[in-house]
PDB file of N, CA and C in Angstrom:
ATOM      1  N   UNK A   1    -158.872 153.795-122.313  1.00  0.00           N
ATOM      2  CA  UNK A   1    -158.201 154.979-122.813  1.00  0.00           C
ATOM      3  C   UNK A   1    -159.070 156.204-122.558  1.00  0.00           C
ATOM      4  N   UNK A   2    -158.371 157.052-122.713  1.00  0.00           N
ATOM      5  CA  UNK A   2    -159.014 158.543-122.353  1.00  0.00           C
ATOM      6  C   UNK A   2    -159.778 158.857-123.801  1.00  0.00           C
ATOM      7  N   UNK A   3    -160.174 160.298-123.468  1.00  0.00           N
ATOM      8  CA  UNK A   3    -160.893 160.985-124.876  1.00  0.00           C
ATOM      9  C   UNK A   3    -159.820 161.557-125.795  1.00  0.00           C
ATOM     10  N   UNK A   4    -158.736 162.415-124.667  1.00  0.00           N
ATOM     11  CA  UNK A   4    -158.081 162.741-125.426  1.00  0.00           C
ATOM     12  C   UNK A   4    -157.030 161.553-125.872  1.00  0.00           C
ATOM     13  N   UNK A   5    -156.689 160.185-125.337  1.00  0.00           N
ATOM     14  CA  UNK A   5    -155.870 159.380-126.561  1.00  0.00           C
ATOM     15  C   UNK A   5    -156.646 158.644-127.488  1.00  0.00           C
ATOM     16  N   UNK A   6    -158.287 158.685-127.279  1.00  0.00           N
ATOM     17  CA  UNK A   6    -158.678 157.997-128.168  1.00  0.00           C
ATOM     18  C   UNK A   6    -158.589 159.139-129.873  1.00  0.00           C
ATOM     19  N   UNK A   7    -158.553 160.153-129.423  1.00  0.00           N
ATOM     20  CA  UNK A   7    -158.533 161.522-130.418  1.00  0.00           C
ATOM     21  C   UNK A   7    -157.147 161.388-131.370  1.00  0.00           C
ATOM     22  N   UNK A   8    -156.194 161.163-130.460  1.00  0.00           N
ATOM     23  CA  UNK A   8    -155.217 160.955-131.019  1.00  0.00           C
ATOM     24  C   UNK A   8    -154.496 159.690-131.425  1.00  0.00           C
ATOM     25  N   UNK A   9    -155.360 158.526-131.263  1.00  0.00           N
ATOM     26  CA  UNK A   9    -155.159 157.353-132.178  1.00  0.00           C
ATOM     27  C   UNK A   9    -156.065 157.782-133.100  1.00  0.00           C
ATOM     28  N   UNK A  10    -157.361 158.162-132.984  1.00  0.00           N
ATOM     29  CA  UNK A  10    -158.363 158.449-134.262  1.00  0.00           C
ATOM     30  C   UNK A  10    -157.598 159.099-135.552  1.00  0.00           C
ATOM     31  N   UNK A  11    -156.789 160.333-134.771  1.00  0.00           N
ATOM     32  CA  UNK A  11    -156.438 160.824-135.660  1.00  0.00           C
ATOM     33  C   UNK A  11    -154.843 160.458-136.671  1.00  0.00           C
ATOM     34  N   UNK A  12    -154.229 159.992-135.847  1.00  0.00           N
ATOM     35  CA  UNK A  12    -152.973 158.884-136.253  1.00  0.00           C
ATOM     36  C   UNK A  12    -154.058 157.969-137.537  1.00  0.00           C
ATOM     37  N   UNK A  13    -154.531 157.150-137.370  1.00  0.00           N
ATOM     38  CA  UNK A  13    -155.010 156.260-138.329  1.00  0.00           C
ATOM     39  C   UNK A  13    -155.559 156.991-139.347  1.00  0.00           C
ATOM     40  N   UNK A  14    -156.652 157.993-138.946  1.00  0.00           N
ATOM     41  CA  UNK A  14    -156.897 159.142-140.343  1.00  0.00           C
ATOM     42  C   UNK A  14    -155.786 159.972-140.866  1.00  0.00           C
ATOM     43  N   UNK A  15    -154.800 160.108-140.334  1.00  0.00           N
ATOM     44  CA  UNK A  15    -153.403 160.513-140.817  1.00  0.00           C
ATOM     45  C   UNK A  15    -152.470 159.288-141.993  1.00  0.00           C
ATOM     46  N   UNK A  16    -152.696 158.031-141.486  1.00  0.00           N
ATOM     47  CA  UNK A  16    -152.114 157.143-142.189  1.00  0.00           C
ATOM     48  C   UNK A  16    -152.625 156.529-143.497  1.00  0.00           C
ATOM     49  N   UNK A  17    -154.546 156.682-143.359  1.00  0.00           N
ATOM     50  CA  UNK A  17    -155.467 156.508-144.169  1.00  0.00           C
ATOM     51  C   UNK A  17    -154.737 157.434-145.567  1.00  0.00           C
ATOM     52  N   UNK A  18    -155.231 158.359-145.025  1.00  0.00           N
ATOM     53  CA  UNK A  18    -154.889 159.889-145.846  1.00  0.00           C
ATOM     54  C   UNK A  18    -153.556 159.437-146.867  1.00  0.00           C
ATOM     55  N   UNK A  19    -152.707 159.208-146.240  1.00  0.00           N
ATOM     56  CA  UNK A  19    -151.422 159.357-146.760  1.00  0.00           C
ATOM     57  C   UNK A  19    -151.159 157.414-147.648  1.00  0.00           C
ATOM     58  N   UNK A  20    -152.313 157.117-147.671  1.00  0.00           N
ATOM     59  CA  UNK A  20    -152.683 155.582-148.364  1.00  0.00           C
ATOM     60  C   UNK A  20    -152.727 156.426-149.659  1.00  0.00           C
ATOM     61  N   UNK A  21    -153.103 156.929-150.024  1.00  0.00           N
ATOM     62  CA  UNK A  21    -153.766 157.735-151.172  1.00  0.00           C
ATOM     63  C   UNK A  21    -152.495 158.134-151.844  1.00  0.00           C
ATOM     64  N   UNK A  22    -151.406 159.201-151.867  1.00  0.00           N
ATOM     65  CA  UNK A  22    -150.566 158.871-152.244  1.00  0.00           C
ATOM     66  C   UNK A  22    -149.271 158.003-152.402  1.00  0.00           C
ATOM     67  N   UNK A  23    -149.757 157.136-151.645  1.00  0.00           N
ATOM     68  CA  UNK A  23    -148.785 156.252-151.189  1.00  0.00           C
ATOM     69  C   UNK A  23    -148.803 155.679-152.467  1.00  0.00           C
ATOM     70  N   UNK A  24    -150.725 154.468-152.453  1.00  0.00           N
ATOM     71  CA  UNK A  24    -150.378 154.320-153.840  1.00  0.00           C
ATOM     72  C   UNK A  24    -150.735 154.865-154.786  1.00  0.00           C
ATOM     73  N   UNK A  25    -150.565 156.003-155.350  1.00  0.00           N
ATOM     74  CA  UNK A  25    -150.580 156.798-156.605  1.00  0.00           C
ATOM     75  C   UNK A  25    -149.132 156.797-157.102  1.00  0.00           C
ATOM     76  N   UNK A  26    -148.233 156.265-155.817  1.00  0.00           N
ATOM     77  CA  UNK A  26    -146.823 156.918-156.131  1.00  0.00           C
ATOM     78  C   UNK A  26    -146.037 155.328-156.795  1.00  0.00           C
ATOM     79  N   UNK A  27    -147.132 153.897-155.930  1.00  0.00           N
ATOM     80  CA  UNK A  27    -146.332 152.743-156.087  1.00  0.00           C
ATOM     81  C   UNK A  27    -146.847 152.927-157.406  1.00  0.00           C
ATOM     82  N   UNK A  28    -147.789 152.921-158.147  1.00  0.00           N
ATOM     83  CA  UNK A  28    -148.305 152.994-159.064  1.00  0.00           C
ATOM     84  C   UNK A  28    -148.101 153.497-160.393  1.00  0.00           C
ATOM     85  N   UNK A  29    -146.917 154.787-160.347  1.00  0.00           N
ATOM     86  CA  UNK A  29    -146.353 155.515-161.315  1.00  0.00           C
ATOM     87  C   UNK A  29    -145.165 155.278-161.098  1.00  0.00           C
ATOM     88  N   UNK A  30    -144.261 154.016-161.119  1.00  0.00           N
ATOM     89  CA  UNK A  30    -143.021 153.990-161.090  1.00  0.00           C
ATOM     90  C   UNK A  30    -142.199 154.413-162.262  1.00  0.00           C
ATOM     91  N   UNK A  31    -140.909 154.902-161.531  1.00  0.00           N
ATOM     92  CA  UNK A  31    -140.052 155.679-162.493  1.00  0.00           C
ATOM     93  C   UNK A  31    -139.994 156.985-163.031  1.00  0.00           C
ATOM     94  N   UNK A  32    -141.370 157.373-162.415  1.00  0.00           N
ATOM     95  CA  UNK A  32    -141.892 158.937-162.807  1.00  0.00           C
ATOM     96  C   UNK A  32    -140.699 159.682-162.677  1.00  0.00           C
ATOM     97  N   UNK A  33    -139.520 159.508-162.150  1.00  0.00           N
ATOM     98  CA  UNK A  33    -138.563 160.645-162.055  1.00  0.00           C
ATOM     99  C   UNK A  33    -137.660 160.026-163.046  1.00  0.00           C
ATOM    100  N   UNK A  34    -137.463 159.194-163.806  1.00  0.00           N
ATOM    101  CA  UNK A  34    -136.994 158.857-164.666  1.00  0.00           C
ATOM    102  C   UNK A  34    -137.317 159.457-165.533  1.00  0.00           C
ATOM    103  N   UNK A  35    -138.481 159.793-166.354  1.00  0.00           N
ATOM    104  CA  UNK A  35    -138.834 160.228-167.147  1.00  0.00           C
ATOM    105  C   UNK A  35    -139.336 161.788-167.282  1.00  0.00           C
ATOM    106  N   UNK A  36    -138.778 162.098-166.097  1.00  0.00           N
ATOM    107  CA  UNK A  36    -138.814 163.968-165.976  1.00  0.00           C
ATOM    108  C   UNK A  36    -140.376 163.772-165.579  1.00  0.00           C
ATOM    109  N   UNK A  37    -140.825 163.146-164.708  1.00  0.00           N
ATOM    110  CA  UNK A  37    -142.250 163.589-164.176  1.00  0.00           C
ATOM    111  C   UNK A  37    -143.523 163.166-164.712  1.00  0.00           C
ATOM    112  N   UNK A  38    -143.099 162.099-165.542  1.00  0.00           N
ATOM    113  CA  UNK A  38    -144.319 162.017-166.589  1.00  0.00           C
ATOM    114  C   UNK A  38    -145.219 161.181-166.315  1.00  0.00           C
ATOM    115  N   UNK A  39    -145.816 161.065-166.054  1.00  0.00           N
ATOM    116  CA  UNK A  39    -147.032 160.127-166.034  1.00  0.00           C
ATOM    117  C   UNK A  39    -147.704 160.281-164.709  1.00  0.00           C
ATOM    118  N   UNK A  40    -148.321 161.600-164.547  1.00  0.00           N
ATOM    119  CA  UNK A  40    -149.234 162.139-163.524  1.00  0.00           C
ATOM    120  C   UNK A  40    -148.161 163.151-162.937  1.00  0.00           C
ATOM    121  N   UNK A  41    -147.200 162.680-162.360  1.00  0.00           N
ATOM    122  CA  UNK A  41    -146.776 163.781-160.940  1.00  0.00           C
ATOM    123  C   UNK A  41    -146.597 163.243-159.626  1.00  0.00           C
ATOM    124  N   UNK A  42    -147.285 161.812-159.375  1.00  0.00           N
ATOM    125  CA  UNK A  42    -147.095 161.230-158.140  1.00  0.00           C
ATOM    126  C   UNK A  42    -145.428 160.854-158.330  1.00  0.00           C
ATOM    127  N   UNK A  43    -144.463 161.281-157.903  1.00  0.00           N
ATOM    128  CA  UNK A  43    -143.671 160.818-157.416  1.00  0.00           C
ATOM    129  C   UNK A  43    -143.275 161.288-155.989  1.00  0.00           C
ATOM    130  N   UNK A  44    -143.645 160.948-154.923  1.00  0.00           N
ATOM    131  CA  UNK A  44    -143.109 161.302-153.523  1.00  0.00           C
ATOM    132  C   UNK A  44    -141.928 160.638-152.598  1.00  0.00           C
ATOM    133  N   UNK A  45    -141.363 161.432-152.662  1.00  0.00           N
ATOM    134  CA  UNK A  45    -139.627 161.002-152.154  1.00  0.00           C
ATOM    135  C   UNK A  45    -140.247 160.674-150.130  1.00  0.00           C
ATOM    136  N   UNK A  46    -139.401 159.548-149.518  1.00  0.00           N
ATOM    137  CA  UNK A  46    -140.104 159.397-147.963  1.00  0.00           C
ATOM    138  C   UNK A  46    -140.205 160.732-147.286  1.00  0.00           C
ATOM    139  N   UNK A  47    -139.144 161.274-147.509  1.00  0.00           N
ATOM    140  CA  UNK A  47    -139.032 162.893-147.083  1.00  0.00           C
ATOM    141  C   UNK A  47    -140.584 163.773-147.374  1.00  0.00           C
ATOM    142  N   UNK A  48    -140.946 163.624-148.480  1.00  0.00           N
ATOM    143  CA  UNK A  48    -142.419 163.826-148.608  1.00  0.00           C
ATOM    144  C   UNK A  48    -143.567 163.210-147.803  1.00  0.00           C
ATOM    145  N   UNK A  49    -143.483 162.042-147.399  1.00  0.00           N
ATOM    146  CA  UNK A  49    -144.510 161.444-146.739  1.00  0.00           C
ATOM    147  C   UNK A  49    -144.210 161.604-144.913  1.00  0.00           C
ATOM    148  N   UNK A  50    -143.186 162.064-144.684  1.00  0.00           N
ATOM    149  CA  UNK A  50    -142.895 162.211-143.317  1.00  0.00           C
ATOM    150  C   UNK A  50    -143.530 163.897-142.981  1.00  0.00           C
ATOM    151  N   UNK A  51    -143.208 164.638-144.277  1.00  0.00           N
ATOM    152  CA  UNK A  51    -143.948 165.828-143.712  1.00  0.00           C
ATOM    153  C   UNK A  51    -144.858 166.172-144.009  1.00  0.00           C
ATOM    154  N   UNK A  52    -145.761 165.576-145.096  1.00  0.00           N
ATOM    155  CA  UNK A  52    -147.056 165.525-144.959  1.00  0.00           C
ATOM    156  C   UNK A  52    -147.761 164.756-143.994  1.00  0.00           C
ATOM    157  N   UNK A  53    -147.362 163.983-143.482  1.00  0.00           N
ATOM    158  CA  UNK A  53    -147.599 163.121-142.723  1.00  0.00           C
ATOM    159  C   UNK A  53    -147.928 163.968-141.155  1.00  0.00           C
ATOM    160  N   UNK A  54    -146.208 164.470-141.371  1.00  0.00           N
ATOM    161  CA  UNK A  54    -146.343 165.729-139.757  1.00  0.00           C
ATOM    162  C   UNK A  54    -147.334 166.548-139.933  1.00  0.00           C
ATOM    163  N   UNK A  55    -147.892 167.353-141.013  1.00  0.00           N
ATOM    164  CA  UNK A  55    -148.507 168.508-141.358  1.00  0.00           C
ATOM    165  C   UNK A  55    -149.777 167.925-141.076  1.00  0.00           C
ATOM    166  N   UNK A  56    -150.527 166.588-141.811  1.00  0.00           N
ATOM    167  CA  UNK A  56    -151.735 166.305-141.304  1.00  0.00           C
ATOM    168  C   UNK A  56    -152.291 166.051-140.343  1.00  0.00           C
ATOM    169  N   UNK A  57    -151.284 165.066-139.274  1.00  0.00           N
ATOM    170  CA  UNK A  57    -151.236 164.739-137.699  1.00  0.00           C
ATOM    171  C   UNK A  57    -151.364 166.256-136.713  1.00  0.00           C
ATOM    172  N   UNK A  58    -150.510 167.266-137.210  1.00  0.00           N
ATOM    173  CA  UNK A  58    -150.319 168.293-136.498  1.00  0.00           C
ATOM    174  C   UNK A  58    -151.895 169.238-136.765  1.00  0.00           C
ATOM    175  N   UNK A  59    -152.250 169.331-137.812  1.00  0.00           N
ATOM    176  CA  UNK A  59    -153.692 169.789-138.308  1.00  0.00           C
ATOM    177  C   UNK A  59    -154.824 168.988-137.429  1.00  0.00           C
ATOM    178  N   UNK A  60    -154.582 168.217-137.475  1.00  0.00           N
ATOM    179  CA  UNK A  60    -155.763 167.458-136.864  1.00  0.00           C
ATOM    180  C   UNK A  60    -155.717 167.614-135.076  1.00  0.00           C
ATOM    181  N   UNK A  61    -154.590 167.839-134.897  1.00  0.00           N
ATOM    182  CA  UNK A  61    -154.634 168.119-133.064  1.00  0.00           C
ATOM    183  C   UNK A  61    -154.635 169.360-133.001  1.00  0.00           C
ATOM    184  N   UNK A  62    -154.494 170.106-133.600  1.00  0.00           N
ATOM    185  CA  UNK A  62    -154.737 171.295-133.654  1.00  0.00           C
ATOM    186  C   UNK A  62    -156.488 171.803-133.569  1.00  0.00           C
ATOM    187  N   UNK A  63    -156.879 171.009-134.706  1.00  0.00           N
ATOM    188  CA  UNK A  63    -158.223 170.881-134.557  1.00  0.00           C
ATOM    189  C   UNK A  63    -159.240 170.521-133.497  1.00  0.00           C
ATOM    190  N   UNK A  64    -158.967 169.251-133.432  1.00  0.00           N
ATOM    191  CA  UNK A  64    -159.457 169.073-132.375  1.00  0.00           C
ATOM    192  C   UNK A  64    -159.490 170.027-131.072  1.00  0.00           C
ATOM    193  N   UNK A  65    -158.031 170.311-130.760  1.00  0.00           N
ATOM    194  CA  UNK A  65    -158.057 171.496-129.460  1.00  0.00           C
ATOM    195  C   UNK A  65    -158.719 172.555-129.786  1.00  0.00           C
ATOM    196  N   UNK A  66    -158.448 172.877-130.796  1.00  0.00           N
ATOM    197  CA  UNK A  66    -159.203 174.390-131.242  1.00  0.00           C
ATOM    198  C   UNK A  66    -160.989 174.096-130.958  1.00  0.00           C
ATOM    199  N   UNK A  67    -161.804 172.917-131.692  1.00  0.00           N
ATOM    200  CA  UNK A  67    -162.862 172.613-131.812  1.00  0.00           C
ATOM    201  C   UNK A  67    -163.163 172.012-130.704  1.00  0.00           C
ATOM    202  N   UNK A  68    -162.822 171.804-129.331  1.00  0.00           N
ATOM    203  CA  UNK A  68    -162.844 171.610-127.860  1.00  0.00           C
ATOM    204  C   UNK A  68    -162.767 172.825-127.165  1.00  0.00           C
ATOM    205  N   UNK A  69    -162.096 173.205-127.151  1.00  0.00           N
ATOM    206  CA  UNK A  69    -161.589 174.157-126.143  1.00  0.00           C
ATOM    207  C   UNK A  69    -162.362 175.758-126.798  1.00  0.00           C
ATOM    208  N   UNK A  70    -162.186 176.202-128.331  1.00  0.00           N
ATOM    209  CA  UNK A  70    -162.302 177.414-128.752  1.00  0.00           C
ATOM    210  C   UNK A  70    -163.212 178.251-128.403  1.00  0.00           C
ATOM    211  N   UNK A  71    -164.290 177.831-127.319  1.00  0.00           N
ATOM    212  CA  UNK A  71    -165.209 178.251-127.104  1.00  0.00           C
ATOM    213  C   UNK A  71    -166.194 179.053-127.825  1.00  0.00           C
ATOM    214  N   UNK A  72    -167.162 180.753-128.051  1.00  0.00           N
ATOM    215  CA  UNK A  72    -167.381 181.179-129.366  1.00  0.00           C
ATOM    216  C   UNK A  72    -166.664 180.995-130.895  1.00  0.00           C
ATOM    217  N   UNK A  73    -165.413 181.178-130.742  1.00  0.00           N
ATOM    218  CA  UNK A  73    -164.617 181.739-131.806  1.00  0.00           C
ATOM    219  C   UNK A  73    -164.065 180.339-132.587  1.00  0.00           C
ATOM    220  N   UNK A  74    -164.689 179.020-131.683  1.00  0.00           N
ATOM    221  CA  UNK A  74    -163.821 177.670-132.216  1.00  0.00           C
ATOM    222  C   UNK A  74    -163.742 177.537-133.888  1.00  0.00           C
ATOM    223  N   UNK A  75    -165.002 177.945-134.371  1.00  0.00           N
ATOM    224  CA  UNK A  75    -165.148 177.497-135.535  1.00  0.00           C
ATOM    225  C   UNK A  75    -164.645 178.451-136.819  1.00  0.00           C
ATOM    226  N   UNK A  76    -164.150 179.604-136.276  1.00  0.00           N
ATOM    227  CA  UNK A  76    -163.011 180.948-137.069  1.00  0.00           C
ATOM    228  C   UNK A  76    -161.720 180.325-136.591  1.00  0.00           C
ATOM    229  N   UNK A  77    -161.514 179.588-135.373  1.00  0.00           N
ATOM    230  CA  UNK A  77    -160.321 179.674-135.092  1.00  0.00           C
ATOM    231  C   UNK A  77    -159.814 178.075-136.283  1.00  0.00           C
ATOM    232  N   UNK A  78    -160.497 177.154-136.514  1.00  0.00           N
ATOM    233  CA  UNK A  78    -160.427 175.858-137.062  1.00  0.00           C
ATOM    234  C   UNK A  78    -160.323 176.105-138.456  1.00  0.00           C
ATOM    235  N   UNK A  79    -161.340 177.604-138.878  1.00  0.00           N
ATOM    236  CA  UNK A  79    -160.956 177.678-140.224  1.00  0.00           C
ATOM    237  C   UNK A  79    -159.921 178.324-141.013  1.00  0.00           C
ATOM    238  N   UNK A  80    -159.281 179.344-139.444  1.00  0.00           N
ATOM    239  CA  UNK A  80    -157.694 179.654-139.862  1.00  0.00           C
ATOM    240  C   UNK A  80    -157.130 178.318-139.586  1.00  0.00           C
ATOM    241  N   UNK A  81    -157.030 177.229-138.838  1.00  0.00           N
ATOM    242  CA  UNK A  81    -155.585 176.155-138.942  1.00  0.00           C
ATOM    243  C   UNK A  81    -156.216 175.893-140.395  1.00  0.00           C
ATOM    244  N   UNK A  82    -157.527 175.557-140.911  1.00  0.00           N
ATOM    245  CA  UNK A  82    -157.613 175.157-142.192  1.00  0.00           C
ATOM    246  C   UNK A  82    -156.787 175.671-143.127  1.00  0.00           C
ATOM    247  N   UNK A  83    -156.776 176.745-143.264  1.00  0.00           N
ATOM    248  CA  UNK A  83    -156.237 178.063-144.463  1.00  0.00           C
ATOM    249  C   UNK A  83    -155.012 177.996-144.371  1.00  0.00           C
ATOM    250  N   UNK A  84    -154.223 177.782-143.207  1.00  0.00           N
ATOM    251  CA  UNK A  84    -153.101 177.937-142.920  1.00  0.00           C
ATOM    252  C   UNK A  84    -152.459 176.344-143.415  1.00  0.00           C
ATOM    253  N   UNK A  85    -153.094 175.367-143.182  1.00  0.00           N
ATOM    254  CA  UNK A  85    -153.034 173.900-143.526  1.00  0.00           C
ATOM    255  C   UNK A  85    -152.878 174.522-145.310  1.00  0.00           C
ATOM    256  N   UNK A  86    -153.840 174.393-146.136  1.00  0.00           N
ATOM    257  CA  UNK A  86    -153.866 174.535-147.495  1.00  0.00           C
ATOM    258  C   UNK A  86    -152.607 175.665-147.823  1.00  0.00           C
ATOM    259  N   UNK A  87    -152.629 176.588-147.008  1.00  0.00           N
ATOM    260  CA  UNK A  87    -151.683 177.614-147.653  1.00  0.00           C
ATOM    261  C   UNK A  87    -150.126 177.162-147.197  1.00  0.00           C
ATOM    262  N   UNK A  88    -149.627 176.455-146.530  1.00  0.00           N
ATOM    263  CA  UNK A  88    -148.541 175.467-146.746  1.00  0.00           C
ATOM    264  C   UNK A  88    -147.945 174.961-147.242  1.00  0.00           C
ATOM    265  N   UNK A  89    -149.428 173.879-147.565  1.00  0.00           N
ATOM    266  CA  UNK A  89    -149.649 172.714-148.696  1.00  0.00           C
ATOM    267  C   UNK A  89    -149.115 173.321-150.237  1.00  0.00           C
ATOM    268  N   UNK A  90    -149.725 174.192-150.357  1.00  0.00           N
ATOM    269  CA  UNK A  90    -149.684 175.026-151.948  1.00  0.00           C
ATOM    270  C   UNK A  90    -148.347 175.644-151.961  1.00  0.00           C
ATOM    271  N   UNK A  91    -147.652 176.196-151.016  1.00  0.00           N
ATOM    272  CA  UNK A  91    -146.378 177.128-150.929  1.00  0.00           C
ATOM    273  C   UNK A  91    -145.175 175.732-151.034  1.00  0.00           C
ATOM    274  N   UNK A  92    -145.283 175.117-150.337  1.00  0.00           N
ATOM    275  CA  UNK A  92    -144.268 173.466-150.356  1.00  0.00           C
ATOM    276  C   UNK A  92    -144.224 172.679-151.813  1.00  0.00           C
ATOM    277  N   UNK A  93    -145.698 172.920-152.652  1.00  0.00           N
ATOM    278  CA  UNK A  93    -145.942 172.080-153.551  1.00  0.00           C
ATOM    279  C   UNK A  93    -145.534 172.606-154.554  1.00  0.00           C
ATOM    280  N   UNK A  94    -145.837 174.192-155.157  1.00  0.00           N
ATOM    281  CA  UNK A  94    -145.188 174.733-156.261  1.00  0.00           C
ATOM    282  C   UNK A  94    -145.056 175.793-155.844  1.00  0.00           C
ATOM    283  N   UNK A  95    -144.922 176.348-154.758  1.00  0.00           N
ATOM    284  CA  UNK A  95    -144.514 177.691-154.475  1.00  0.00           C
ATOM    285  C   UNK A  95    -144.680 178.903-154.955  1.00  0.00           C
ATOM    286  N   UNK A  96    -146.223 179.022-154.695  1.00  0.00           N
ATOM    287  CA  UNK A  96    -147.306 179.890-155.336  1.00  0.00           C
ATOM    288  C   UNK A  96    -146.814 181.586-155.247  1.00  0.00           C
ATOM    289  N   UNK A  97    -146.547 181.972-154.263  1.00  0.00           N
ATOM    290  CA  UNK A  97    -146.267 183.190-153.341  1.00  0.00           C
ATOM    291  C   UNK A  97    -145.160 183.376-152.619  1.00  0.00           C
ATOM    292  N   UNK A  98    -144.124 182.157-152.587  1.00  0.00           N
ATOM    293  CA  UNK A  98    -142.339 181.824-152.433  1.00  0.00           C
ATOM    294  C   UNK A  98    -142.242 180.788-153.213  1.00  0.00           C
ATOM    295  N   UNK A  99    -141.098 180.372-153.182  1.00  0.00           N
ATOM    296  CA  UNK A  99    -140.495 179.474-153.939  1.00  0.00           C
ATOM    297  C   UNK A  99    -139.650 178.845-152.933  1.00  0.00           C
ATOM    298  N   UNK A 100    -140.269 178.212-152.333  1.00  0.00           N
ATOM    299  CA  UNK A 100    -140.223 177.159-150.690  1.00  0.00           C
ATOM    300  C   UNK A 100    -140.531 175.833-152.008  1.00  0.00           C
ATOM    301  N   UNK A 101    -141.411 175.913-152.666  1.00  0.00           N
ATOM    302  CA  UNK A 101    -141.650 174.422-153.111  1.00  0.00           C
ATOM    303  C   UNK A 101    -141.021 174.153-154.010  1.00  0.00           C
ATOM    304  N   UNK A 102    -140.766 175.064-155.155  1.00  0.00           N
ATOM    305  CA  UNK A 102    -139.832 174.841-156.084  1.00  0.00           C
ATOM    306  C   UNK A 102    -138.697 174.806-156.323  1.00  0.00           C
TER     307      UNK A 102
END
């Protein structure tokens, strides 16, 4: 395999890792929507795990190209996809600054 598909299996599996974490937080709190949310907050519908899923995969190749290619500026340019990654994350989740999440 190349560098760049080994990058992008690396990052597929750290994408799937990642998303282990709520996976089980979520098997773990069953019924949470039964009970209006109660017992932590993990409840994630698949629709949730497909686009976090996209959002982390897409962050991470992003990265990588940026942190390859960016030449001086790689490491401003990696910490806007960062910012832009979190500021997403937060707008989707409770909709800090829109109400996209809520």
């Amino acid at each position: 395999m190349t560098l760049l598909q080994n990058n992008v299996v690396r990052i597929a599996l750290s994408t799937i890792g990642i998303l282990l974490i709520p996976l089980t937080l979520t098997l773990l709190n069953p019924g949470a929507h039964v009970n209006g949310g109660a017992g932590g907050g993990w409840d994630w519908s698949p629709s949730d795990f497909v686009l976090m899923g996209a959002m982390i995969f897409g962050t991470g190749l992003l990265l990588s190209y940026a942190l390859r290619n960016g030449g001086k500026n790689r490491f401003i340019i990696a910490g806007v996809i960062v910012f832009l990654f979190l500021w997403l994350w937060v707008e989707l989740a409770v909709g800090l600054f829109t109400n996209w999440g809520s």
